[in-house]
Protein backbone atom coordinates (compact mmCIF):
# COMPACT_ATOMS: atom_id res chain seq x y z
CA UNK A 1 0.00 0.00 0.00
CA UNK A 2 1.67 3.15 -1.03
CA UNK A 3 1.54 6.19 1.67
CA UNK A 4 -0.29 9.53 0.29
CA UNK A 5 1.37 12.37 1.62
CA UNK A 6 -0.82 15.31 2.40
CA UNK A 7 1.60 18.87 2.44
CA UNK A 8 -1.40 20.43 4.80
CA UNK A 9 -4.89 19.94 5.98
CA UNK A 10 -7.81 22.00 5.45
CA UNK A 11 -7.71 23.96 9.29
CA UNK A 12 -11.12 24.73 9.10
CA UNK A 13 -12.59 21.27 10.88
CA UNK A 14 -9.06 19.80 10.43
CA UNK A 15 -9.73 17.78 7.32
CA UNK A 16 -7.32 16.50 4.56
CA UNK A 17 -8.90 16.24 0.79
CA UNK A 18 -7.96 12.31 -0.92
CA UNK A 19 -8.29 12.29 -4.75
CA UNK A 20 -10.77 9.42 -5.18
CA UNK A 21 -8.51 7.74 -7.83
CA UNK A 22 -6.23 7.52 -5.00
CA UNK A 23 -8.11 5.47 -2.55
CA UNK A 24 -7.69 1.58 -3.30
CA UNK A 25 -9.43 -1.43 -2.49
CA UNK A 26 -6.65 -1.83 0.57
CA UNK A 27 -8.01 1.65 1.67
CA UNK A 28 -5.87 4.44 2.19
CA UNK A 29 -2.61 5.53 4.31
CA UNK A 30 -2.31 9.21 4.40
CA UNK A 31 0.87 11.00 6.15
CA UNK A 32 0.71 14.65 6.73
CA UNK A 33 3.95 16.43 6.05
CA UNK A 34 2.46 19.93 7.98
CA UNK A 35 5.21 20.80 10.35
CA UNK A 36 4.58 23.86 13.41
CA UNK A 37 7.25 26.71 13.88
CA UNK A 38 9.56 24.44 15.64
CA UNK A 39 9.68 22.30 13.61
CA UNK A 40 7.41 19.25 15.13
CA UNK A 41 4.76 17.30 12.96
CA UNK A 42 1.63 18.27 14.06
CA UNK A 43 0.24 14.64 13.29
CA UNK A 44 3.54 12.55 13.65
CA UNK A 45 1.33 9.15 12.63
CA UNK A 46 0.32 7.65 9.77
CA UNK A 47 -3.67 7.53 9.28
CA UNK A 48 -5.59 4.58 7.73
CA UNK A 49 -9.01 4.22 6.66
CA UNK A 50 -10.73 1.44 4.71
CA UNK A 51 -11.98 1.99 1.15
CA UNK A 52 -15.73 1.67 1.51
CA UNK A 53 -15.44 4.23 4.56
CA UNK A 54 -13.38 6.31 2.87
CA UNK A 55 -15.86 6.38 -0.11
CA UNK A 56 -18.84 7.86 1.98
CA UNK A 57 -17.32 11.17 2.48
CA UNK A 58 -17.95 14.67 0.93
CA UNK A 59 -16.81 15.05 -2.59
CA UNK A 60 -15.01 18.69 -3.80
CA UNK A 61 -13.36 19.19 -6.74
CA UNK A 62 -10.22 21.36 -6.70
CA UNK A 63 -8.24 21.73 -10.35
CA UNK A 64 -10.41 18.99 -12.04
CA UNK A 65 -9.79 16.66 -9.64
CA UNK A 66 -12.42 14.58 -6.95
CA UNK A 67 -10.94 14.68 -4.05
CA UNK A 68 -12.66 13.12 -0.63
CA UNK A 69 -13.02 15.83 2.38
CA UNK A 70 -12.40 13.43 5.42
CA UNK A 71 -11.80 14.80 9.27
CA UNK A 72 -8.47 13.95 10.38
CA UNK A 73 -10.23 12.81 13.43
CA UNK A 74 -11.57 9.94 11.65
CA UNK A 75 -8.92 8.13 10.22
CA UNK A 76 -7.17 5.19 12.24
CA UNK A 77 -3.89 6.31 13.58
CA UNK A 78 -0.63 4.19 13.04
CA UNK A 79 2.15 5.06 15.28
CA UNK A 80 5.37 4.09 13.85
CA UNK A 81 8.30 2.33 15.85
CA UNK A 82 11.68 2.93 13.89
CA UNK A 83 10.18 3.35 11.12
CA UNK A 84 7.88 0.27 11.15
CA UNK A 85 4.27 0.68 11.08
CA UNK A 86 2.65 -0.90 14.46
């Protein structure tokens, strides 16, 4: 399953937009690369979610593309051990 790295949420509702071509039938594992002013990830996990969930969601199109509007909040979180998903 390949990792879809998200450069920053949407802040309002703390959301992240998935292109719907992007979301497989293993689901989806989303990283977001946002960082604070020190230099910290604010969400330091990865975050999975199954397809059929993931499918349910909002749609918005930004630039032609379908993109998925899903809360942060609702994604599975996958802490990572030396760089080994747990």
């Amino acid at each position: 399953m390949n990792i879809l790295q998200i450069k920053s949420p949407f802040w309002d509702n703390r959301k992240v937009g998935v292109a719907t071509d992007r979301i497989t039938d293993e689901g989806i594992l989303v990283e977001i690369l946002y960082k604070d002013s020190s230099g910290s990830k604010i969400y330091p996990h990865l975050y999975y979610m199954e397809q059929d969930k993931a499918l349910k969601y909002q749609n918005m199109t930004v630039k032609g593309r379908e993109l998925k509007i899903i809360p942060i909040e609702h994604f599975q979180s996958m802490k990572l051990k030396k760089g080994v998903e747990v």
